[in-house]
PDB file of N, CA and C in Angstrom:
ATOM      1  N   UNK A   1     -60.094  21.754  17.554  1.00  0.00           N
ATOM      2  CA  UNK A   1     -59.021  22.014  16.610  1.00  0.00           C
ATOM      3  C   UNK A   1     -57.723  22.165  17.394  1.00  0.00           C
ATOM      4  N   UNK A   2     -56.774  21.793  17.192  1.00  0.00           N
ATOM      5  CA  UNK A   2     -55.602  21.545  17.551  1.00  0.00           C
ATOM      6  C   UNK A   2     -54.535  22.611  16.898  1.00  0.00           C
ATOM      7  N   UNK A   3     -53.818  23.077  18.240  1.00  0.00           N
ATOM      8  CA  UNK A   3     -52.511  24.542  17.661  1.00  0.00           C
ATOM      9  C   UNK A   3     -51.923  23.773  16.397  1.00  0.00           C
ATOM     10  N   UNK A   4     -51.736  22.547  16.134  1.00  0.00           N
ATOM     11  CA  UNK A   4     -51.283  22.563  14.506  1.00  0.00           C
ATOM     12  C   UNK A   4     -52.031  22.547  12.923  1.00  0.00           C
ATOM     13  N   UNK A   5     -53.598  22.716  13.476  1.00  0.00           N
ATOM     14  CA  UNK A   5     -54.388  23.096  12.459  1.00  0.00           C
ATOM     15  C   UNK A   5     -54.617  24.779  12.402  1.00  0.00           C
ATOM     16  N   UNK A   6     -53.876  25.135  13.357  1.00  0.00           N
ATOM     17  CA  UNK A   6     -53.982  26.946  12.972  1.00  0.00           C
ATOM     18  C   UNK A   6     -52.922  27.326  11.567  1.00  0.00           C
ATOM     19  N   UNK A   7     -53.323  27.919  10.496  1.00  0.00           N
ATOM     20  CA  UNK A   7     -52.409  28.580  10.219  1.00  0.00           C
ATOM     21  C   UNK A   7     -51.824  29.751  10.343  1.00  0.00           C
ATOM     22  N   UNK A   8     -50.578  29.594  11.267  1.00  0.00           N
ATOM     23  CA  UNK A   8     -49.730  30.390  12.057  1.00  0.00           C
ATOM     24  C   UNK A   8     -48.983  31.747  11.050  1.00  0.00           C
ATOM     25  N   UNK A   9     -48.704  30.940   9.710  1.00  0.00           N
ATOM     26  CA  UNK A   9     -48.229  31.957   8.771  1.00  0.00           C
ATOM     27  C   UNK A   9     -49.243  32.965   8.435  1.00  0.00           C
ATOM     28  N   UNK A  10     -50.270  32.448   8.133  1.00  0.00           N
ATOM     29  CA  UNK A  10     -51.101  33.696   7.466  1.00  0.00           C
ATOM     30  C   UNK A  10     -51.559  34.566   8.863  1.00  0.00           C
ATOM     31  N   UNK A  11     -51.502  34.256  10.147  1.00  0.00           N
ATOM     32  CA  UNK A  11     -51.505  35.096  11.251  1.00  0.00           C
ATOM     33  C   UNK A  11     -50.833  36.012  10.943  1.00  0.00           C
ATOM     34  N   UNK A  12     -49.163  35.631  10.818  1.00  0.00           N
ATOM     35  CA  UNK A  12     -47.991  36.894  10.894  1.00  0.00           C
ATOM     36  C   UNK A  12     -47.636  37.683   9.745  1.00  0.00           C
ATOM     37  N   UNK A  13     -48.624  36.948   8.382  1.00  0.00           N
ATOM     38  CA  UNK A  13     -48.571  37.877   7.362  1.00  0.00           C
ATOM     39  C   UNK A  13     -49.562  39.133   7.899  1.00  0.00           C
ATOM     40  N   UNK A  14     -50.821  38.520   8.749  1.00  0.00           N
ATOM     41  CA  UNK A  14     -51.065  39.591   8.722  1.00  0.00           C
ATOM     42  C   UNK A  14     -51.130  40.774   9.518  1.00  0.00           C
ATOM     43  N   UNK A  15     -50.434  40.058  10.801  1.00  0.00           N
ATOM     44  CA  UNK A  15     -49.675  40.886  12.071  1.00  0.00           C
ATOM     45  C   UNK A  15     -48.465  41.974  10.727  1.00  0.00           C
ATOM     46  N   UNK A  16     -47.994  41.435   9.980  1.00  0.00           N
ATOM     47  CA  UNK A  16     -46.572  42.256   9.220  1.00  0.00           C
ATOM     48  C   UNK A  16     -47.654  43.279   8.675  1.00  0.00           C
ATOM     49  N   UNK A  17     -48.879  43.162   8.070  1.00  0.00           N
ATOM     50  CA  UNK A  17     -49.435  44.638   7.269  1.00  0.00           C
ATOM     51  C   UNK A  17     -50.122  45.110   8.128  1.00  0.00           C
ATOM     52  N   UNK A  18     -49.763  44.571   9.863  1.00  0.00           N
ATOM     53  CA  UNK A  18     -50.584  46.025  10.696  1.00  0.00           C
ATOM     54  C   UNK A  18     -52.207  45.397  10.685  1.00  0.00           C
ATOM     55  N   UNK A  19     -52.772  44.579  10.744  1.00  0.00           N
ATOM     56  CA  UNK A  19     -54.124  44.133  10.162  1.00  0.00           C
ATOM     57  C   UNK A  19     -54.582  43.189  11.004  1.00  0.00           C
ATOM     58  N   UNK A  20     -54.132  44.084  12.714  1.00  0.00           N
ATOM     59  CA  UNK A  20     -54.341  42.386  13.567  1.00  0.00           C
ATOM     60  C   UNK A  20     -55.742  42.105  13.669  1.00  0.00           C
ATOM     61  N   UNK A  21     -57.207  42.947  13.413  1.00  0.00           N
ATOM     62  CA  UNK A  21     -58.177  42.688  14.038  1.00  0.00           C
ATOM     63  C   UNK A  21     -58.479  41.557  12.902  1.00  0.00           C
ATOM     64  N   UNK A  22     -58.308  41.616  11.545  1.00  0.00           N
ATOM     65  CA  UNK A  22     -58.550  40.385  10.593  1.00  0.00           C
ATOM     66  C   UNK A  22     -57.492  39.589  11.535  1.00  0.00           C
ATOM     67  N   UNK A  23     -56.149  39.438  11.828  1.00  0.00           N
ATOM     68  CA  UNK A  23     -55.631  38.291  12.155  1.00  0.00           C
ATOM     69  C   UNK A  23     -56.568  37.062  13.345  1.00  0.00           C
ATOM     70  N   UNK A  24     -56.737  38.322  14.599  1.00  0.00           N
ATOM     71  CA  UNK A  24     -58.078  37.831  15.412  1.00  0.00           C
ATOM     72  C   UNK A  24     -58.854  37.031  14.534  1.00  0.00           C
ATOM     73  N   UNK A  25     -59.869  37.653  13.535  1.00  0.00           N
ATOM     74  CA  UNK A  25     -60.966  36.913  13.026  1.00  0.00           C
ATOM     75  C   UNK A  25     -60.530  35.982  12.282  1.00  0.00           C
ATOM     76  N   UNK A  26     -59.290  35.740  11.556  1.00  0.00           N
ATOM     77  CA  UNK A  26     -59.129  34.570  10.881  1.00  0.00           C
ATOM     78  C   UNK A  26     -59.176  32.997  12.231  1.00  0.00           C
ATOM     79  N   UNK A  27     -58.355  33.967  13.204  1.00  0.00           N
ATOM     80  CA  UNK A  27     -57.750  32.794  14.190  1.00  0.00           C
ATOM     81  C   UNK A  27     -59.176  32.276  14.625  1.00  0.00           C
ATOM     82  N   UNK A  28     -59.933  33.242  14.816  1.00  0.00           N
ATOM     83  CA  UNK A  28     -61.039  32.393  15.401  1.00  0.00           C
ATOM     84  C   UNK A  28     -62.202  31.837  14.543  1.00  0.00           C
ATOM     85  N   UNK A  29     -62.131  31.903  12.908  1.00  0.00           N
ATOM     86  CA  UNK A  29     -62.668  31.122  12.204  1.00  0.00           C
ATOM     87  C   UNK A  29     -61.665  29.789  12.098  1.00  0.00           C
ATOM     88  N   UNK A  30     -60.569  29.655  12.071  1.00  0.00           N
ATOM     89  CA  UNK A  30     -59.745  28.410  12.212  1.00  0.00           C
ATOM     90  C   UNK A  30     -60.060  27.599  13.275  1.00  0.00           C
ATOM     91  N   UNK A  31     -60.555  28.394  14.629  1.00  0.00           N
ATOM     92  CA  UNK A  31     -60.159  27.492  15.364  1.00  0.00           C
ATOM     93  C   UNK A  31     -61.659  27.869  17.019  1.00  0.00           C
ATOM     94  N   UNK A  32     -62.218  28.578  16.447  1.00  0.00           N
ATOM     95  CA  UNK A  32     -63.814  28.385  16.771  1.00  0.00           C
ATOM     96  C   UNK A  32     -63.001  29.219  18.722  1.00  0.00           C
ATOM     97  N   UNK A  33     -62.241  30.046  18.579  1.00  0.00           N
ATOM     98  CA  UNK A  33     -61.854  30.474  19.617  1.00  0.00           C
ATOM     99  C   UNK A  33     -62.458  31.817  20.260  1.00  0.00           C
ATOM    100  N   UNK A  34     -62.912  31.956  21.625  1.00  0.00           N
ATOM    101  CA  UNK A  34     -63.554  33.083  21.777  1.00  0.00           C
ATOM    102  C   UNK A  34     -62.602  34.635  21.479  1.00  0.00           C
ATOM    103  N   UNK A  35     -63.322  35.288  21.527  1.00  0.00           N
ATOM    104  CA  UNK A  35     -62.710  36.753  21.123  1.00  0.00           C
ATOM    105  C   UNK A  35     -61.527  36.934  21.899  1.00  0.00           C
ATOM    106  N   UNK A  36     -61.566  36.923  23.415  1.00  0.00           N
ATOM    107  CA  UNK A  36     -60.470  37.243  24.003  1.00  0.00           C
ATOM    108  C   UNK A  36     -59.247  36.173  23.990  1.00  0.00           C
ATOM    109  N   UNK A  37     -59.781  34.942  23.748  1.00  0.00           N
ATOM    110  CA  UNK A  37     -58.447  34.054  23.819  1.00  0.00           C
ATOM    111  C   UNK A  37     -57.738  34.353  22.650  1.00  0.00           C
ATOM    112  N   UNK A  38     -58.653  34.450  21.377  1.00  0.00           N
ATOM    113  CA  UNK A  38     -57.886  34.805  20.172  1.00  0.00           C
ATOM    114  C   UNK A  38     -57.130  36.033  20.231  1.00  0.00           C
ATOM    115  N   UNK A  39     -57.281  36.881  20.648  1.00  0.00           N
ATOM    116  CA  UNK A  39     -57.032  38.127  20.802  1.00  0.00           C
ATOM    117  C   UNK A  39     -55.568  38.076  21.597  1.00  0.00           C
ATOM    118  N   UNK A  40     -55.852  37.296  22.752  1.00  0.00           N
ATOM    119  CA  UNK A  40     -54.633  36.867  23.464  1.00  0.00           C
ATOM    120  C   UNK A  40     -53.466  36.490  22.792  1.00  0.00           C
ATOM    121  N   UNK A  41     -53.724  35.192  21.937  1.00  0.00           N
ATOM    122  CA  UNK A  41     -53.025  33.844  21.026  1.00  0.00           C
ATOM    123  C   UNK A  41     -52.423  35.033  20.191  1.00  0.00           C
ATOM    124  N   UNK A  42     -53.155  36.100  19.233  1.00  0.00           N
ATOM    125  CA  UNK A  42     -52.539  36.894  18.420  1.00  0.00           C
ATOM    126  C   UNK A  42     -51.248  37.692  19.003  1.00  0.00           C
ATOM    127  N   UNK A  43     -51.767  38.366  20.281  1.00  0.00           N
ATOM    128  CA  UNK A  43     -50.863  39.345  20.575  1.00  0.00           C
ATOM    129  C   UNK A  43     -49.842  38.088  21.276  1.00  0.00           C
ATOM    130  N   UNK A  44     -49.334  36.822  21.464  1.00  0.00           N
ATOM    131  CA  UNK A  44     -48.590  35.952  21.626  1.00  0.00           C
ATOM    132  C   UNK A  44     -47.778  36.026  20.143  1.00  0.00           C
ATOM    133  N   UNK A  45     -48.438  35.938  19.271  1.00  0.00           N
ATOM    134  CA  UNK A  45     -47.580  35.134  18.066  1.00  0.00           C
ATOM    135  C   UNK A  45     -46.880  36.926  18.200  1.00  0.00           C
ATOM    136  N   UNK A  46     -47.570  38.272  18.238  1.00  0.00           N
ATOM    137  CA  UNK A  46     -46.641  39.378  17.634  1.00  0.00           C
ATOM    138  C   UNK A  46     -45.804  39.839  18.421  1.00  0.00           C
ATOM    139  N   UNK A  47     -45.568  39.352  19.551  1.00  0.00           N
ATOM    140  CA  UNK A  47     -44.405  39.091  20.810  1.00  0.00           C
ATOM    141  C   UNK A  47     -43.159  38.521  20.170  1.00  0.00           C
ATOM    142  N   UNK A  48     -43.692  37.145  19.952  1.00  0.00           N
ATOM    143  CA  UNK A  48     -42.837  36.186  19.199  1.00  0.00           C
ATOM    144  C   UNK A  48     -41.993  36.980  18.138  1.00  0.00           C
ATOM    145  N   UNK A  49     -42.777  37.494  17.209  1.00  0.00           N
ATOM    146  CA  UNK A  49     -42.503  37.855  16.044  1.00  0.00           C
ATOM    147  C   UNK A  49     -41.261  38.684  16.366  1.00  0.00           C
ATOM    148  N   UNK A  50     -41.643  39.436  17.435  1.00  0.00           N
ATOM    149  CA  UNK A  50     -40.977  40.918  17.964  1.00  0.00           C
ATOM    150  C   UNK A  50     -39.538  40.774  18.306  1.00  0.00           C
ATOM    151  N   UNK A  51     -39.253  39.980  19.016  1.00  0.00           N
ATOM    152  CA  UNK A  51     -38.043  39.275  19.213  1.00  0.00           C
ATOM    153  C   UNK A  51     -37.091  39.376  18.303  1.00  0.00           C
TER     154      UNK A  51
END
Protein backbone atom coordinates (compact mmCIF):
# COMPACT_ATOMS: atom_id res chain seq x y z
CA UNK A 1 0.00 0.00 0.00
CA UNK A 2 1.29 3.20 -0.95
CA UNK A 3 1.50 6.74 1.50
CA UNK A 4 -1.38 7.86 -0.91
CA UNK A 5 -3.75 5.08 -0.04
CA UNK A 6 -3.46 6.10 3.72
CA UNK A 7 -6.15 8.15 4.84
CA UNK A 8 -4.19 10.94 6.33
CA UNK A 9 -7.42 12.95 7.35
CA UNK A 10 -9.11 10.54 9.42
CA UNK A 11 -5.48 10.07 11.18
CA UNK A 12 -5.62 13.86 12.34
CA UNK A 13 -9.25 13.75 13.11
CA UNK A 14 -8.25 11.48 15.31
CA UNK A 15 -4.88 12.79 16.63
CA UNK A 16 -7.51 16.31 17.23
CA UNK A 17 -9.88 14.07 19.89
CA UNK A 18 -6.68 12.89 21.72
CA UNK A 19 -7.42 9.14 20.40
CA UNK A 20 -3.94 8.34 19.00
CA UNK A 21 -3.87 4.59 19.97
CA UNK A 22 -7.17 4.11 17.48
CA UNK A 23 -5.19 6.49 15.07
CA UNK A 24 -2.16 3.74 15.29
CA UNK A 25 -4.75 0.94 14.67
CA UNK A 26 -6.55 2.52 11.89
CA UNK A 27 -3.01 3.30 10.19
CA UNK A 28 -2.09 -0.10 10.43
CA UNK A 29 -5.34 -1.65 9.19
CA UNK A 30 -4.87 0.75 6.04
CA UNK A 31 -1.72 -0.07 5.47
CA UNK A 32 -0.73 -3.63 7.07
CA UNK A 33 2.14 -1.58 9.03
CA UNK A 34 3.95 -2.98 12.05
CA UNK A 35 3.13 -1.47 15.47
CA UNK A 36 6.18 0.57 15.82
CA UNK A 37 6.40 2.03 12.34
CA UNK A 38 2.78 3.01 12.68
CA UNK A 39 3.27 4.37 15.86
CA UNK A 40 6.23 6.28 14.44
CA UNK A 41 4.16 7.55 11.00
CA UNK A 42 1.42 8.76 13.71
CA UNK A 43 3.55 10.65 16.02
CA UNK A 44 5.04 12.21 12.40
CA UNK A 45 1.66 13.36 11.13
CA UNK A 46 1.04 15.05 15.11
CA UNK A 47 4.42 16.93 14.72
CA UNK A 48 3.17 18.10 11.48
CA UNK A 49 -0.04 18.98 12.80
CA UNK A 50 1.80 20.84 15.72
CA UNK A 51 3.44 23.34 13.73
Amino acid sequence: MSPSDIDEAEIIVLLRLERKIEAIKRLREQTGMELTAAKDAVEAIERDQQR
